[in-house]
N, C-alpha and C. Protein backbone atom coordinates (compact mmCIF):
# COMPACT_ATOMS: atom_id res chain seq x y z
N UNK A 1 0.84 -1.17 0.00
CA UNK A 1 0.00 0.00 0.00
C UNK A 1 0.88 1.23 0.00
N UNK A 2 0.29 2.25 -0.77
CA UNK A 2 1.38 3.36 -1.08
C UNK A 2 0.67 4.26 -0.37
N UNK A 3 1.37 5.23 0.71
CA UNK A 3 0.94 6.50 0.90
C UNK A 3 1.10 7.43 0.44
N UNK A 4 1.15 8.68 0.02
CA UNK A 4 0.96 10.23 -0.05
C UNK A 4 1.30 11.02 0.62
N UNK A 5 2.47 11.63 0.92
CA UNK A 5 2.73 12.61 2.16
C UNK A 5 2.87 13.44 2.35
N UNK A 6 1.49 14.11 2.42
CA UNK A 6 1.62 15.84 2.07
C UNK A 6 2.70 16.21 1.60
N UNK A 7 4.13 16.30 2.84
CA UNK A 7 4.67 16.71 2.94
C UNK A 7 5.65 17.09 2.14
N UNK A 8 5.30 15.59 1.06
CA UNK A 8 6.75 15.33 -0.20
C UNK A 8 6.15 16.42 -1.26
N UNK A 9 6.02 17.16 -2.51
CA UNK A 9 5.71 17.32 -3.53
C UNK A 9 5.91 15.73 -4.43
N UNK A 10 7.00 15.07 -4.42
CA UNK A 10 7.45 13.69 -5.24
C UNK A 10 6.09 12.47 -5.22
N UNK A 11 5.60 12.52 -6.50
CA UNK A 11 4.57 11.55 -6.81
C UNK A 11 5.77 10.22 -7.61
N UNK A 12 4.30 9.54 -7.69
CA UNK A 12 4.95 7.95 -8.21
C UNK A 12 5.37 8.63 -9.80
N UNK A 13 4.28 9.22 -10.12
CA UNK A 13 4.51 9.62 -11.70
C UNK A 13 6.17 10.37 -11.86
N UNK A 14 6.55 10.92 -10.39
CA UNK A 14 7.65 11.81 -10.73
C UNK A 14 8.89 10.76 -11.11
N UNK A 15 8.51 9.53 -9.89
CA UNK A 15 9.82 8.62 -9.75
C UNK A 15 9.58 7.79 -11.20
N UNK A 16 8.43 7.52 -11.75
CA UNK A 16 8.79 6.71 -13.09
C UNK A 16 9.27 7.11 -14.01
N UNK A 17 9.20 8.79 -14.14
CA UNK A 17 9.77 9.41 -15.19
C UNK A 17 11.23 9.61 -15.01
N UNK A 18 11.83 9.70 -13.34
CA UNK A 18 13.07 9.99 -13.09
C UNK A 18 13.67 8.58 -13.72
N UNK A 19 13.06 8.06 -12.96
CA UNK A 19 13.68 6.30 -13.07
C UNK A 19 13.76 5.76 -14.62
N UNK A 20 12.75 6.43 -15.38
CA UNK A 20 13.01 5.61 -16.96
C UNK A 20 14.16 6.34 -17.91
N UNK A 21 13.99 7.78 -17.07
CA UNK A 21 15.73 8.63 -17.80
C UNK A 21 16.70 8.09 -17.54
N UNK A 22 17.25 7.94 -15.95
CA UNK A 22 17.91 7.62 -15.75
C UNK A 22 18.63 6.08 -16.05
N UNK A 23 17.85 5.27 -15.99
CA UNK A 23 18.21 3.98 -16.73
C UNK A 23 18.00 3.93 -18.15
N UNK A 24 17.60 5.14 -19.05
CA UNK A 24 17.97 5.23 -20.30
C UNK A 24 19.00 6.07 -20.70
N UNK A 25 19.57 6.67 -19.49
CA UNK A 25 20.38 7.61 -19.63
C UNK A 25 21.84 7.05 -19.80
N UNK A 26 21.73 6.17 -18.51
CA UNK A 26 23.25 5.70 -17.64
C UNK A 26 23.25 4.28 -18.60
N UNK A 27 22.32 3.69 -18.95
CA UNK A 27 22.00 2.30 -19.45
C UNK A 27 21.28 2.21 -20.94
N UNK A 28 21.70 2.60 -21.77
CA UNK A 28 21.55 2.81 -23.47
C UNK A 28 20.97 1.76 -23.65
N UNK A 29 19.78 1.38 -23.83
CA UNK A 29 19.10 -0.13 -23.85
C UNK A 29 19.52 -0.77 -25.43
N UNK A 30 20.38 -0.07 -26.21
CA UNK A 30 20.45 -0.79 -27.31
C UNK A 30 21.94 -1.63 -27.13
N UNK A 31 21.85 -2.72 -27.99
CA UNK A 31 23.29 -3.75 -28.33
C UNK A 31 23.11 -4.58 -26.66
N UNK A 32 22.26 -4.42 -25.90
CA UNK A 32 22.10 -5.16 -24.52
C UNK A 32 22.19 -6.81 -24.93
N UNK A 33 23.10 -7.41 -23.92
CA UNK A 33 22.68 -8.86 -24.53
C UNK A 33 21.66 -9.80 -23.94
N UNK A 34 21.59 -10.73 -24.52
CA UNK A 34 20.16 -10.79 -24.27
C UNK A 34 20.00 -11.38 -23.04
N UNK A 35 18.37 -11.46 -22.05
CA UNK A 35 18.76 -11.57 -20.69
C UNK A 35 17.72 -12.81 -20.49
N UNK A 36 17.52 -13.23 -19.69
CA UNK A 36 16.63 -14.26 -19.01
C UNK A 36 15.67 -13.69 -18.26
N UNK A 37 14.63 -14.28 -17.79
CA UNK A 37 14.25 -13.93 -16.33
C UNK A 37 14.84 -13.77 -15.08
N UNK A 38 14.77 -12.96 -14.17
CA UNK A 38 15.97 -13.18 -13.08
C UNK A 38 15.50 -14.30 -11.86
N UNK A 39 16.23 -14.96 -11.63
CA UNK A 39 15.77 -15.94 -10.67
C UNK A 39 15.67 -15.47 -9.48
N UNK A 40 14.26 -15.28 -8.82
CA UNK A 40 13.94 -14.98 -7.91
C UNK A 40 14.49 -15.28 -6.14
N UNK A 41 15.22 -16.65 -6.77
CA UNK A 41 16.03 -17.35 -5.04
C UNK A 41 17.44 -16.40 -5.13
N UNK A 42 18.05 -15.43 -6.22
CA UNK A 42 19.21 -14.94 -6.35
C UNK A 42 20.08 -13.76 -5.10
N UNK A 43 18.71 -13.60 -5.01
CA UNK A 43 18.56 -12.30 -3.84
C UNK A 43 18.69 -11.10 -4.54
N UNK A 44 18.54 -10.17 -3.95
CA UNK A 44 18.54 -8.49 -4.31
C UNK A 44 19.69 -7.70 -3.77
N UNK A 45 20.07 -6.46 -4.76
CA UNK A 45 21.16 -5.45 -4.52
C UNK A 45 19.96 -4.50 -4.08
N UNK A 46 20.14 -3.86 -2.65
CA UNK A 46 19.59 -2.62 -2.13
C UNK A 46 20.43 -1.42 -1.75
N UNK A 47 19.70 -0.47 -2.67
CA UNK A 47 20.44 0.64 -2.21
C UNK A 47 19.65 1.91 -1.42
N UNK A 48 20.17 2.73 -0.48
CA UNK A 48 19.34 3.84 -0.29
C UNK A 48 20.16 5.20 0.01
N UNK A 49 19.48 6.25 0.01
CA UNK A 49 20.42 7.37 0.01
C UNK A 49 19.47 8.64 1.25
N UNK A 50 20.11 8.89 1.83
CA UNK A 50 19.34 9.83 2.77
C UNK A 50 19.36 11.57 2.58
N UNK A 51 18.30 11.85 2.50
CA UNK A 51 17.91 13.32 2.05
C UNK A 51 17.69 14.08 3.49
N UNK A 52 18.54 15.51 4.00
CA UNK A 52 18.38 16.07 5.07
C UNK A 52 17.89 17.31 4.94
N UNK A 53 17.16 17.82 5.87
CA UNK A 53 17.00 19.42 5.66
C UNK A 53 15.80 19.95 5.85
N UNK A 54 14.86 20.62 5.08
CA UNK A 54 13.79 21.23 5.31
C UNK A 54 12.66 20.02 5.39
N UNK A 55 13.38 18.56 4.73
CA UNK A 55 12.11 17.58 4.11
C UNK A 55 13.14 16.37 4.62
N UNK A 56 13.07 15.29 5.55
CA UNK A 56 13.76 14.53 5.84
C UNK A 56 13.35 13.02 5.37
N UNK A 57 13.95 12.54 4.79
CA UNK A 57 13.80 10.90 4.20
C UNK A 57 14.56 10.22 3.69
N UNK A 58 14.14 9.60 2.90
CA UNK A 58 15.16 8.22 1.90
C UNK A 58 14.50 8.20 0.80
N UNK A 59 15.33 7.68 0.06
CA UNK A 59 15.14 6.99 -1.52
C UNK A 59 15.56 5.44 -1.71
N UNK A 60 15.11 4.57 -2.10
CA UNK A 60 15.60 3.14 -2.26
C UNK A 60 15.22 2.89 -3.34
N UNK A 61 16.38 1.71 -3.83
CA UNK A 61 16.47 1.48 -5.06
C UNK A 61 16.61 -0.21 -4.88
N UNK A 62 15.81 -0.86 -5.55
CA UNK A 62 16.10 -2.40 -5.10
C UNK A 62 15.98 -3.37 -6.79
N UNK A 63 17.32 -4.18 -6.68
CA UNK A 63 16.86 -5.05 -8.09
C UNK A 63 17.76 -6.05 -7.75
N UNK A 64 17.38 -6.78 -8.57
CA UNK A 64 17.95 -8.64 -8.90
C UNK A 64 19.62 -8.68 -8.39
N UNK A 65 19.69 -9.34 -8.05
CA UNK A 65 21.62 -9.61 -8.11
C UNK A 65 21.67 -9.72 -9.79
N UNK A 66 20.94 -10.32 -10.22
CA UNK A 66 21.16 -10.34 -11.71
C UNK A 66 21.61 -9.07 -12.66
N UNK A 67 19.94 -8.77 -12.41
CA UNK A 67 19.99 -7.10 -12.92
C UNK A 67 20.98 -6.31 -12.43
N UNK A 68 21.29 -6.67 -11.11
CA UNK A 68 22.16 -5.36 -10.90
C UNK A 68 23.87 -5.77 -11.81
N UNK A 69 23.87 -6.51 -12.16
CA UNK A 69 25.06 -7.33 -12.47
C UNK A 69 24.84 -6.59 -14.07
N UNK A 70 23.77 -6.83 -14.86
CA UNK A 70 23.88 -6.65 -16.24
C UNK A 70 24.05 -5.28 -15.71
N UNK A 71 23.00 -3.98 -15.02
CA UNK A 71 23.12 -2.75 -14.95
C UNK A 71 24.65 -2.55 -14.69
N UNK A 72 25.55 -3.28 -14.01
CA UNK A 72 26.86 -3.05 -13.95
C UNK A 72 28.04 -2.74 -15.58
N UNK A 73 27.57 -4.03 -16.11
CA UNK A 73 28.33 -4.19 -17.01
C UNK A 73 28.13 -2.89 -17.79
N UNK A 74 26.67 -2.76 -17.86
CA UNK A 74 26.71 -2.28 -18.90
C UNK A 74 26.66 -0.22 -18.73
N UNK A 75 26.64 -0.43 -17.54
CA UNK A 75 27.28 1.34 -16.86
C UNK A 75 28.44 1.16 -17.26
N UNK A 76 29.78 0.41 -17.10
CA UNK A 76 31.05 0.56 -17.06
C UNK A 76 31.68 0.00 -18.52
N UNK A 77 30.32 -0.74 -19.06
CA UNK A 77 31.17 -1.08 -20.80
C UNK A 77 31.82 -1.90 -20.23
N UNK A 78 31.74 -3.15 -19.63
CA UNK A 78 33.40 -3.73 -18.85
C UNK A 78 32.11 -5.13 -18.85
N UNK A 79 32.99 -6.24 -19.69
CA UNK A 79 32.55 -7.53 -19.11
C UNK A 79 32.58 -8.82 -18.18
N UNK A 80 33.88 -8.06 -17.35
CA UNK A 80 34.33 -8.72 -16.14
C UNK A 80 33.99 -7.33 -15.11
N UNK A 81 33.44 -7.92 -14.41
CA UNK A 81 33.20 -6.76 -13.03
C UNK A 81 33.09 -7.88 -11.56
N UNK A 82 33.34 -6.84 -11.00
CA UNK A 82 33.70 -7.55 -9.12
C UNK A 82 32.30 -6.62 -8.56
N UNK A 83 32.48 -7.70 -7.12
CA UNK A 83 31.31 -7.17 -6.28
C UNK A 83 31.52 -5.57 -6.46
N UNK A 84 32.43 -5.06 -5.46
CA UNK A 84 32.57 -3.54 -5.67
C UNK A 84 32.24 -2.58 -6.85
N UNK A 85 32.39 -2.96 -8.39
CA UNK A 85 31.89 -2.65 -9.11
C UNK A 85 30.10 -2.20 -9.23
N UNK A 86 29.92 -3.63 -8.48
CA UNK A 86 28.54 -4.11 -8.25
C UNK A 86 27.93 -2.85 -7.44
N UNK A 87 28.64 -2.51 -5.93
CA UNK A 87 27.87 -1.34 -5.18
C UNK A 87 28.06 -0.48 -5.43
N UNK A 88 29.26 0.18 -6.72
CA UNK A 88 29.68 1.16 -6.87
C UNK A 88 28.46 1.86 -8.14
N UNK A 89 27.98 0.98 -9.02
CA UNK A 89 27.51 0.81 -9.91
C UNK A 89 25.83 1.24 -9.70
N UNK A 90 25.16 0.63 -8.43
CA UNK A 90 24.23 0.46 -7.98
C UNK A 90 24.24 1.87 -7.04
N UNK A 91 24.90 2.16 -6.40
CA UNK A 91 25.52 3.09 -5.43
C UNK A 91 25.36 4.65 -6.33
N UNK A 92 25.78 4.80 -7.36
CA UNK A 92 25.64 5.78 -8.67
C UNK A 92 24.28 6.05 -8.89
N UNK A 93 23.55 5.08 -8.99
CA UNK A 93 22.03 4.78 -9.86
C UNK A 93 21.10 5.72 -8.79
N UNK A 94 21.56 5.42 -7.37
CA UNK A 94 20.20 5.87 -6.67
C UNK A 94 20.74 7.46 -6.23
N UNK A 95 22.19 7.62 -6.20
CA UNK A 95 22.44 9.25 -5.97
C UNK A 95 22.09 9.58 -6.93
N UNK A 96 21.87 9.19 -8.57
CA UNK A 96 21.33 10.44 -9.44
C UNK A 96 19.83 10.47 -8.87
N UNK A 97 19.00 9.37 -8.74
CA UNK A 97 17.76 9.08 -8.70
C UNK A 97 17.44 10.19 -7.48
N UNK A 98 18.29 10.11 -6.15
CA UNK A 98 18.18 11.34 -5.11
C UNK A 98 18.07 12.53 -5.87
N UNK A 99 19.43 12.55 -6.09
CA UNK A 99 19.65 14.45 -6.29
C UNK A 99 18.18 14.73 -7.62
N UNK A 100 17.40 14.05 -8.43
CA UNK A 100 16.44 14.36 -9.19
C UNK A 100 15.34 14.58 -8.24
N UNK A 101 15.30 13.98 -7.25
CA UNK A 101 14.27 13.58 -6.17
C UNK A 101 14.52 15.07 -4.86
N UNK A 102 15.49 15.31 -4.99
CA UNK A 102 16.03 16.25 -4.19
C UNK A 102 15.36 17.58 -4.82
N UNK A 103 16.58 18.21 -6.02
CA UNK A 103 15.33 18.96 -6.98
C UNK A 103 14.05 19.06 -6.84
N UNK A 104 13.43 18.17 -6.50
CA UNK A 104 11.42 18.58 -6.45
C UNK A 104 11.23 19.17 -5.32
N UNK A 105 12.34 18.94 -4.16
CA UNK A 105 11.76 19.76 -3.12
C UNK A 105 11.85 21.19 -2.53
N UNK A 106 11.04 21.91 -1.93
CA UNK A 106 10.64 23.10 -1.97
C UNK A 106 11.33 23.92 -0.78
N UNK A 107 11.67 23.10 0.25
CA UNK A 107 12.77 23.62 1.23
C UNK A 107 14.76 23.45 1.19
N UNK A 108 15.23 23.73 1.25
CA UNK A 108 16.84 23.12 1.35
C UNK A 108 17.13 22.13 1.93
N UNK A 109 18.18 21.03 1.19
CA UNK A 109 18.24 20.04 1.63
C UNK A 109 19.41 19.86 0.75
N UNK A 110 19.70 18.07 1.77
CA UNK A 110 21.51 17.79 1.13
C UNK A 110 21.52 16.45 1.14
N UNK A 111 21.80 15.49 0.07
CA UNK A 111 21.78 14.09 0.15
C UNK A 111 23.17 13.57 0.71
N UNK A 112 22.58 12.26 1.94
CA UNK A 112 23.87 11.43 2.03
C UNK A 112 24.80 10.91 1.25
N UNK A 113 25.42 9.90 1.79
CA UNK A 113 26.48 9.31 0.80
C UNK A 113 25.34 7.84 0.45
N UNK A 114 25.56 7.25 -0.46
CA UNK A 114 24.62 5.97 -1.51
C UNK A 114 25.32 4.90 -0.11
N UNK A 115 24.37 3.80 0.40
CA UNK A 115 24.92 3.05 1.00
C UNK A 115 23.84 1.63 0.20
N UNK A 116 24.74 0.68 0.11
CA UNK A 116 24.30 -0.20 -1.01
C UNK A 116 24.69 -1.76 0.05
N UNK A 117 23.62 -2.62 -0.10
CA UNK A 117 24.25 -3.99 0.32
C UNK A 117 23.05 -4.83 -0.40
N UNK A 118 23.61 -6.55 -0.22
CA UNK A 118 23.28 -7.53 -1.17
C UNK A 118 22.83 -8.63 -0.37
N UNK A 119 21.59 -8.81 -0.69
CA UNK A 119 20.63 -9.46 0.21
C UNK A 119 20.00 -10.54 0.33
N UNK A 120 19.90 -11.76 0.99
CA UNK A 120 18.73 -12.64 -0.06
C UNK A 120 17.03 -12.30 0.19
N UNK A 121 16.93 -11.09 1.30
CA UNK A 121 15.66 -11.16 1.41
C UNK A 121 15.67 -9.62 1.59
N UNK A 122 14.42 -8.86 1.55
CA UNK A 122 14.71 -7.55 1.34
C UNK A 122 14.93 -6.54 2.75
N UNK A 123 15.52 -5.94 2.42
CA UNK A 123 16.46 -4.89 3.69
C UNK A 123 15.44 -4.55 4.77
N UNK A 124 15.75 -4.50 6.06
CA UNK A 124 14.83 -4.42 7.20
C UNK A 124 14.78 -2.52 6.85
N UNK A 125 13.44 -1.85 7.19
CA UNK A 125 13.21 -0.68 7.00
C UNK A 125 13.32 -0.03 8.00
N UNK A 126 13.63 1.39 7.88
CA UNK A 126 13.70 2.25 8.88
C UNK A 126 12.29 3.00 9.46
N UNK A 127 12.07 3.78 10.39
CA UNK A 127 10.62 4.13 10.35
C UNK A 127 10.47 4.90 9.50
N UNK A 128 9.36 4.80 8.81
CA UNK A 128 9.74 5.80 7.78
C UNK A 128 8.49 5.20 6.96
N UNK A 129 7.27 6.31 6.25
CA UNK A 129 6.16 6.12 6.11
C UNK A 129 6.70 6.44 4.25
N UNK A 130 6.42 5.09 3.53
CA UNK A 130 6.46 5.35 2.27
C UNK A 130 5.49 6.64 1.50
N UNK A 131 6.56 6.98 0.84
CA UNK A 131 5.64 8.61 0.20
C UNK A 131 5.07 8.10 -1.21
N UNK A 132 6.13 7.61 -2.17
CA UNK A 132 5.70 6.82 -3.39
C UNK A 132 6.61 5.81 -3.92
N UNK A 133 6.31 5.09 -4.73
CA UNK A 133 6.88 3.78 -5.51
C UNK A 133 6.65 3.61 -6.59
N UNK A 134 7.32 3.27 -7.42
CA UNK A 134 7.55 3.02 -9.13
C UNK A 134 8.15 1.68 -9.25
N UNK A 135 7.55 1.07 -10.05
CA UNK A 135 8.16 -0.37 -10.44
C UNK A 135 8.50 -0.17 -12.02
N UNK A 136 9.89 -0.51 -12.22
CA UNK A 136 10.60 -0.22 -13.04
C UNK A 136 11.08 -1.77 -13.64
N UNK A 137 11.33 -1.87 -15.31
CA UNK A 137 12.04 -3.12 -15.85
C UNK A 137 13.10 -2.34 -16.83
N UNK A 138 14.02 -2.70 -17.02
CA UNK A 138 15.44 -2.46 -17.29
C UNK A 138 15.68 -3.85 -18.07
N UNK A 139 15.84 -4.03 -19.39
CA UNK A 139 16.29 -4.77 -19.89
C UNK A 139 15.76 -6.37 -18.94
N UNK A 140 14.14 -6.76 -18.46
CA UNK A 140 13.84 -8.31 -17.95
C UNK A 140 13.85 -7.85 -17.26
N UNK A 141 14.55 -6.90 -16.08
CA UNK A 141 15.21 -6.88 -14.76
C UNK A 141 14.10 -5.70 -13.86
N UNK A 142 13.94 -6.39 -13.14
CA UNK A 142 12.31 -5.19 -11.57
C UNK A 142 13.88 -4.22 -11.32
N UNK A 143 13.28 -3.27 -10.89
CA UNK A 143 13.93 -2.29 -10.84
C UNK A 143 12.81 -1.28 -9.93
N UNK A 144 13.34 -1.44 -8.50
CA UNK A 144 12.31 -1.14 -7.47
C UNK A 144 12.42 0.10 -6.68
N UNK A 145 11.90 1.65 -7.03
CA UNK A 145 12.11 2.74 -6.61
C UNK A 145 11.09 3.03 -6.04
N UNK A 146 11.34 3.76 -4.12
CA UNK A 146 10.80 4.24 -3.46
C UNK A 146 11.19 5.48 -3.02
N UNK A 147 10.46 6.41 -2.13
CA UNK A 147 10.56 7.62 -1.48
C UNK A 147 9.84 7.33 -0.37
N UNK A 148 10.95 7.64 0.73
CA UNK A 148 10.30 7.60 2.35
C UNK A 148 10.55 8.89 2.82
N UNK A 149 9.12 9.38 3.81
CA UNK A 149 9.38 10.10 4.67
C UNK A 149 9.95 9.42 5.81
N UNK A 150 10.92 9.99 6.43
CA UNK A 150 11.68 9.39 7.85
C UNK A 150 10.33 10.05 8.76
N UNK A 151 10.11 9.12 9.93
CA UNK A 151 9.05 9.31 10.92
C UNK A 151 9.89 10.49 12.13
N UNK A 152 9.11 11.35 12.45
CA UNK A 152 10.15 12.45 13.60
C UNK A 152 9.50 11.72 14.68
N UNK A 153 10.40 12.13 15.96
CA UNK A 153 10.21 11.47 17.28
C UNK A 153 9.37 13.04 18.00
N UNK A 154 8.72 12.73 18.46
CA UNK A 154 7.62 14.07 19.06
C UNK A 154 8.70 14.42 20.24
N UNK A 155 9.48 13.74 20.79
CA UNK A 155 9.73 14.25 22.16
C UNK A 155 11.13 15.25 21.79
N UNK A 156 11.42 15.87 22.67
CA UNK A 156 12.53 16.64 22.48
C UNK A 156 13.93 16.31 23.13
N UNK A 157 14.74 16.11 22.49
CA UNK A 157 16.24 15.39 23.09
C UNK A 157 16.21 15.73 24.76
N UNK A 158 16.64 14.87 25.18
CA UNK A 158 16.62 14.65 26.78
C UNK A 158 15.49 14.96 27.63
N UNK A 159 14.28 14.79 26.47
CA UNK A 159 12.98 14.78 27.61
C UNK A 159 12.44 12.91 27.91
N UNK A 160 12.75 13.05 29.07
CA UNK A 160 12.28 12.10 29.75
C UNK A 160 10.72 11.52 30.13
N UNK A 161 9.88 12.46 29.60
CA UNK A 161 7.96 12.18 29.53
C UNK A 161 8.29 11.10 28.46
């Protein structure tokens, strides 16, 4: 279930349009070789990036070990690639996807650094009330973009109520 959060301006429509540039941007879908279905027992590359400031949240980016493997190759033109490649690669994808995501918003703000890990089941969440989601395919490959508002704590540092 997707929420709406006032708070964001960023709709789903914003992230599918960010998300289909950007993987047509960084990822030229032509001369791709050809792909399979991704096997679902493979596990997933998750990435997320944290947005601070007037509007506080996350962005996540989630796809196949597979996918993220072809999205590797074929960011770097390189047909041997290593894990690191792998988060570096994946790690890239969701800071542009931020800083586009960043842009929509209406107060000042500053994105973290991309923190990326490889999973067989999907990443435990932070509190944080989904704003929108886009389901994305990339050459066969889910290609899974969200926007979270981070949840604020009502109490005030060192209040003890």
């Amino acid at each position: 279930m997707s929420v709406i959060a006032p708070e964001s301006p960023v709709t789903a429509h914003d992230l599918q349009v960010f998300g289909e540039e950007v993987l047509t941007a960084f990822l030229l879908e032509q001369d791709l070789p050809a792909t399979t279905q991704p096997d679902a027992d493979a596990g997933w590359v998750h990435a997320s990036i944290a947005v601070t400031g007037g509007w506080t949240g996350h962005i996540t980016l989630e796809v196949s070990r597979a996918g993220a493997d072809v999205l590797t190759r074929r960011m770097l033109l390189a047909e041997e690639i290593s894990p690191e490649d792998v988060t570096d690669a994946v790690g890239e994808l969701v800071n542009v996807l931020g800083g586009n995501v960043k842009g929509l918003l209406l107060e000042e703000s500053a994105l973290g650094l991309p923190q990326v890990h490889t999973y067989d089941e999907p990443a435990p969440r932070r509190a944080a009330v989904e704003v929108c989601h886009a389901e994305l395919v990339w050459a066969g490959h889910p290609v899974d973009v969200r926007v979270w508002l981070d949840e604020q704590d009502d109490t005030t540092p060192g209040d003890n109520s």
